[in-house]
C-alpha atoms as a PDB file:
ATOM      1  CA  UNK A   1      25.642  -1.399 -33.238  1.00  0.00           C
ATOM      2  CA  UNK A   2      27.803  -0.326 -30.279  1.00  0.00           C
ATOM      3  CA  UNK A   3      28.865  -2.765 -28.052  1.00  0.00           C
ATOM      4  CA  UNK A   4      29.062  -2.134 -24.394  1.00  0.00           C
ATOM      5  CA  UNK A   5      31.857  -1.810 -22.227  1.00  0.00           C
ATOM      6  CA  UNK A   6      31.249  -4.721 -19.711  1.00  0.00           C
ATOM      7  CA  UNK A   7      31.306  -2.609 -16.443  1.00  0.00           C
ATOM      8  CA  UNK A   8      29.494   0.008 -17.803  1.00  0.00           C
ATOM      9  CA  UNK A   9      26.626  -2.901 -18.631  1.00  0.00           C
ATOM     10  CA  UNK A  10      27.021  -4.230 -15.092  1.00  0.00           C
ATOM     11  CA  UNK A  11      26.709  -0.497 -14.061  1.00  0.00           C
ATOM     12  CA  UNK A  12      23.643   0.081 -15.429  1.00  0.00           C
ATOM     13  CA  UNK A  13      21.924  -2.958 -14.353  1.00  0.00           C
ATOM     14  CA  UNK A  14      23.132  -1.697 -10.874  1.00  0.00           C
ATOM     15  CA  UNK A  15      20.789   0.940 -12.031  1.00  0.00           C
ATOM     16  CA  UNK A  16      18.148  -0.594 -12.542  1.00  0.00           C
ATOM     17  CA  UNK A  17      18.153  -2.505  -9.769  1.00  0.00           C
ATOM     18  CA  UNK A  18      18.537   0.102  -6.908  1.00  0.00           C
ATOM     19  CA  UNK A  19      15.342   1.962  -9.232  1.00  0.00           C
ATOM     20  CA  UNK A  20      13.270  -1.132  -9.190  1.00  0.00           C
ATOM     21  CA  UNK A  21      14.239  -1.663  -5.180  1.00  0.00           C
ATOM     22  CA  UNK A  22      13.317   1.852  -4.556  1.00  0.00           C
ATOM     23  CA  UNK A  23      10.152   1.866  -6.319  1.00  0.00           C
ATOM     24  CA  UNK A  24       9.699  -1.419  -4.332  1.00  0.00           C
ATOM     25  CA  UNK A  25      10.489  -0.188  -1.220  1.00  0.00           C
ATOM     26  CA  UNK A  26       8.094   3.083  -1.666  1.00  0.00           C
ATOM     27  CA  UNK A  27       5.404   2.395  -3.396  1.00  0.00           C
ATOM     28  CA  UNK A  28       3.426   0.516  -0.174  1.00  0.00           C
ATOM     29  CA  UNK A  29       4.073   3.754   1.826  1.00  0.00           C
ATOM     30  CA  UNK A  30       2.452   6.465  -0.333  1.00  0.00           C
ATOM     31  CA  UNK A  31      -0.290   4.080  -1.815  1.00  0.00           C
ATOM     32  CA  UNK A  32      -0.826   4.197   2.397  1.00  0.00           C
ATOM     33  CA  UNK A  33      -0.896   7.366   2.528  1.00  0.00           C
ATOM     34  CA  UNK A  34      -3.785   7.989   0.052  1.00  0.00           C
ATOM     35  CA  UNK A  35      -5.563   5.151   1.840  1.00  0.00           C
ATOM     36  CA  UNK A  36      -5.620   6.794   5.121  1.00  0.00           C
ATOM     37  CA  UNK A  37      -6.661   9.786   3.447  1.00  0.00           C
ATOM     38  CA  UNK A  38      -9.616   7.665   1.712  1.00  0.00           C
ATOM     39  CA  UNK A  39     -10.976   5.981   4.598  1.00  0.00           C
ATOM     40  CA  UNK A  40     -10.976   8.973   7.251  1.00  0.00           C
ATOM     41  CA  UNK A  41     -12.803  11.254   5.004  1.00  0.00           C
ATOM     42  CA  UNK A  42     -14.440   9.075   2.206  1.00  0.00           C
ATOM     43  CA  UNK A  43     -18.008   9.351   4.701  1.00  0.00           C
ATOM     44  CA  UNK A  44     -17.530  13.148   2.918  1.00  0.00           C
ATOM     45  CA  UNK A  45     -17.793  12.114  -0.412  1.00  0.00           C
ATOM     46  CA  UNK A  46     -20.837  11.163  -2.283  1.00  0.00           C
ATOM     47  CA  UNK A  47     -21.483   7.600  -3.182  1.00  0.00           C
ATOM     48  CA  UNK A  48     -20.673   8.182  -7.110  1.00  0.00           C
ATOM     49  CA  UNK A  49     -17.618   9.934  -6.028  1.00  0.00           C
ATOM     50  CA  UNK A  50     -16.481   6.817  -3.894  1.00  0.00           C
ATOM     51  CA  UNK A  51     -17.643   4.370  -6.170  1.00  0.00           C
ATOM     52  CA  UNK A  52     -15.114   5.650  -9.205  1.00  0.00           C
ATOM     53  CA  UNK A  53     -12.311   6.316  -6.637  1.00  0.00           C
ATOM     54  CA  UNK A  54     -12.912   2.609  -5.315  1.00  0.00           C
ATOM     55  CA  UNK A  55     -12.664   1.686  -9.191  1.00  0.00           C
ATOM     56  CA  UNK A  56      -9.598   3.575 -10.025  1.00  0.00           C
ATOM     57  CA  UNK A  57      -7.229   3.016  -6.619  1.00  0.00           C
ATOM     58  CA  UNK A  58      -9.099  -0.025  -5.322  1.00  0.00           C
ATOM     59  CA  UNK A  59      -6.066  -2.361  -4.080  1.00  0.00           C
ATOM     60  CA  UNK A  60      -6.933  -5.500  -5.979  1.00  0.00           C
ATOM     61  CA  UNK A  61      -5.377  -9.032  -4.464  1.00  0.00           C
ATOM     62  CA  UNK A  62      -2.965  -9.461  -7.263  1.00  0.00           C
ATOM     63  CA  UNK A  63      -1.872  -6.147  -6.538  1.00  0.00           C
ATOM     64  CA  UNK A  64      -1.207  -6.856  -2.560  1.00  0.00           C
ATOM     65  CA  UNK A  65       0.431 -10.274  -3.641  1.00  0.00           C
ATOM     66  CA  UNK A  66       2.870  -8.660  -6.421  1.00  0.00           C
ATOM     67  CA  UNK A  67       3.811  -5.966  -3.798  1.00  0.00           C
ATOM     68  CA  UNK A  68       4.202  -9.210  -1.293  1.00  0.00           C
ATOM     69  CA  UNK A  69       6.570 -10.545  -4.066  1.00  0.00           C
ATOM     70  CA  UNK A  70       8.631  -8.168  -4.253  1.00  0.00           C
ATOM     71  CA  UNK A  71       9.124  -7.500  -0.404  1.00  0.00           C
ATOM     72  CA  UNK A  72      10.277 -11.239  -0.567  1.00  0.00           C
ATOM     73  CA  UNK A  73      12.575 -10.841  -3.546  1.00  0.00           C
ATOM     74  CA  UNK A  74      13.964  -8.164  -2.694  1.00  0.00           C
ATOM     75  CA  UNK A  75      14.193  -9.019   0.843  1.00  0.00           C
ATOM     76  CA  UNK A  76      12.305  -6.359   2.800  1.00  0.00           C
ATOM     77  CA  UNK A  77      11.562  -6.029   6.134  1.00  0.00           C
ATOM     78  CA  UNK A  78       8.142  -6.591   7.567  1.00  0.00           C
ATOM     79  CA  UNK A  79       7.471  -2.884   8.062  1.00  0.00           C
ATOM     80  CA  UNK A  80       7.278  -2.927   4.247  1.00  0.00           C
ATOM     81  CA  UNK A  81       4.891  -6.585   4.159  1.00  0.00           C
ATOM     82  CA  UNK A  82       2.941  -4.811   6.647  1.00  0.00           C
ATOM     83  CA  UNK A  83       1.911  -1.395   4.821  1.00  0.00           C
ATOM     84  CA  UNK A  84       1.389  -3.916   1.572  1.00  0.00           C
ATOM     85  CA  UNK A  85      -1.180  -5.739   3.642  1.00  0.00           C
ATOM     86  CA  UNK A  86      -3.034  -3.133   5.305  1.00  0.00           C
ATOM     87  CA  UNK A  87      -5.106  -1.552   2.592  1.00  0.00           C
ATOM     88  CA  UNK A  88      -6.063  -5.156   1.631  1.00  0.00           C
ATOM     89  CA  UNK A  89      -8.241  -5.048   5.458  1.00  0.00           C
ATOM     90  CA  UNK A  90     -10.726  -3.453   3.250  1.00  0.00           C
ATOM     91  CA  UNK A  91     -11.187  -5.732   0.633  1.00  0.00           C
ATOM     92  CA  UNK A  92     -12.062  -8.104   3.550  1.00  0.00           C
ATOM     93  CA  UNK A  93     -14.391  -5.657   5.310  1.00  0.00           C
ATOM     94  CA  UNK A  94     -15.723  -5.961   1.560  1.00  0.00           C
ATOM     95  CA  UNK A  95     -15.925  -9.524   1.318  1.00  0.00           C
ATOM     96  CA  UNK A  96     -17.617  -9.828   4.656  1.00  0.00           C
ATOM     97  CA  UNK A  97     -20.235  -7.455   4.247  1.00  0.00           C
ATOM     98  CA  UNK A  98     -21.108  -8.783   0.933  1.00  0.00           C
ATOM     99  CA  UNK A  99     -21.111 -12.355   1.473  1.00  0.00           C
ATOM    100  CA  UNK A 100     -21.317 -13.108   5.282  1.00  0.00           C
ATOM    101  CA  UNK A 101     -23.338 -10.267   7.645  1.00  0.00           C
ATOM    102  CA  UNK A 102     -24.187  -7.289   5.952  1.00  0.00           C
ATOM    103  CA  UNK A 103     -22.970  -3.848   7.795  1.00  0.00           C
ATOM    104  CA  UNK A 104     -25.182  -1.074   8.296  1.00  0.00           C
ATOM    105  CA  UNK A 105     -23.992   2.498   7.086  1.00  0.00           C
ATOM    106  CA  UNK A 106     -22.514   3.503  10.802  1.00  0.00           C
ATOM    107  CA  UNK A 107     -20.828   0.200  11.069  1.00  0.00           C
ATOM    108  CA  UNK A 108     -19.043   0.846   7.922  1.00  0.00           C
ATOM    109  CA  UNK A 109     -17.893   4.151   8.526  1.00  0.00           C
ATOM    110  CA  UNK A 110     -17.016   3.450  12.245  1.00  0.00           C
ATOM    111  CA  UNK A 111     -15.024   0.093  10.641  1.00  0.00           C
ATOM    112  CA  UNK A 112     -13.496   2.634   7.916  1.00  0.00           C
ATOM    113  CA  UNK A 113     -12.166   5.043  10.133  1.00  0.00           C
ATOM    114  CA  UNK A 114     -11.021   2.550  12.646  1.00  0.00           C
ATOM    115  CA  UNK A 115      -8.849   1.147   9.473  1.00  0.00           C
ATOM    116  CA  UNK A 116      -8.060   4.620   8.570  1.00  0.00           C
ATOM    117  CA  UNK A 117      -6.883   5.380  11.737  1.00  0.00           C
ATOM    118  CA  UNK A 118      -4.548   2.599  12.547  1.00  0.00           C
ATOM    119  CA  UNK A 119      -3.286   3.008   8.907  1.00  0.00           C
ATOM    120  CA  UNK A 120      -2.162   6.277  10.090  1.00  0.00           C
ATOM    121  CA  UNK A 121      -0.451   5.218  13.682  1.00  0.00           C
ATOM    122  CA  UNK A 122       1.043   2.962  11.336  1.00  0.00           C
ATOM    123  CA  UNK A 123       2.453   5.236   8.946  1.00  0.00           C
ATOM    124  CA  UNK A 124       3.506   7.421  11.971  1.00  0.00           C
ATOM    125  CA  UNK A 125       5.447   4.363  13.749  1.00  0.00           C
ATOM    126  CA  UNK A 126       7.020   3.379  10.339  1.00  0.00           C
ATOM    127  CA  UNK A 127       8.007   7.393   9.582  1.00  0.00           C
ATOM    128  CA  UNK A 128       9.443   7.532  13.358  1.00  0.00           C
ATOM    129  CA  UNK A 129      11.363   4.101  12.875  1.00  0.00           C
ATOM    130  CA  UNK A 130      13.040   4.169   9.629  1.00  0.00           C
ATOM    131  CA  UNK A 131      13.881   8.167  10.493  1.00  0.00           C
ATOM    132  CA  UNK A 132      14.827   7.756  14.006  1.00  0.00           C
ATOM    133  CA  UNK A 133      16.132   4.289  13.949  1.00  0.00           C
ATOM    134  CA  UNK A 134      18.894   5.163  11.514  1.00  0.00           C
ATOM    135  CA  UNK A 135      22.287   7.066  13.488  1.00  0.00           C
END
């Protein structure tokens, strides 16, 4: 076995680090993007279509409070707790018309895009702030 050089171990732990902190950092943003993409046109799609989407990039709560985690560990701002929160909105659109007053078809889609849509000013506000805001 090799042994490692002692800054070249701290090095790569640097590594690591600034990898996991991007990933981090990122990850909220383009799981947003697909989001807004899903709820503006997902009154296209047919139901089967929807249903294995909803299975394989459905946002879970363990998900939402991992990515809340790591905005805390890492010490993020609350642009970043923000786009981890809003595709969670849905799961409680989900929750409510399940288990409290059930939504007809129109109020869905109206509530989807209405999520959809301030996903996207969202996304455009966060673009124009982290690309603007830095001289």
């Amino acid at each position: 076995m090799d042994s490692q050089d002692p800054s070249g171990a701290v090095s790569s732990v640097i590594k690591v680090l600034r990898k996991a902190t991007r990933i981090v950092q990122l990850a909220p943003f383009a799981y947003l993007v697909f989001f807004v993409v899903y709820m503006l046109f997902g009154w296209a799609v047919q139901d089967e279509t929807l249903c294995m989407i909803d299975k394989v990039a459905g946002v879970s709560p363990l998900a939402t409070g991992g990515l809340l985690i790591g905005s805390k560990l890492f010490k993020l701002c609350g642009w970043h707790k923000v786009a981890c929160l809003l595709p969670f909105s849905s799961q409680v659109e989900g929750f409510v018309d399940s288990y409290i007053v059930t939504f007809t078809q129109n109020e869905v889609i109206f509530i989807n895009t209405a999520i959809g849509m301030l996903s996207l000013l969202f996304i455009i506000l966060a673009i124009r702030h982290f690309s603007h805001g830095r001289k």
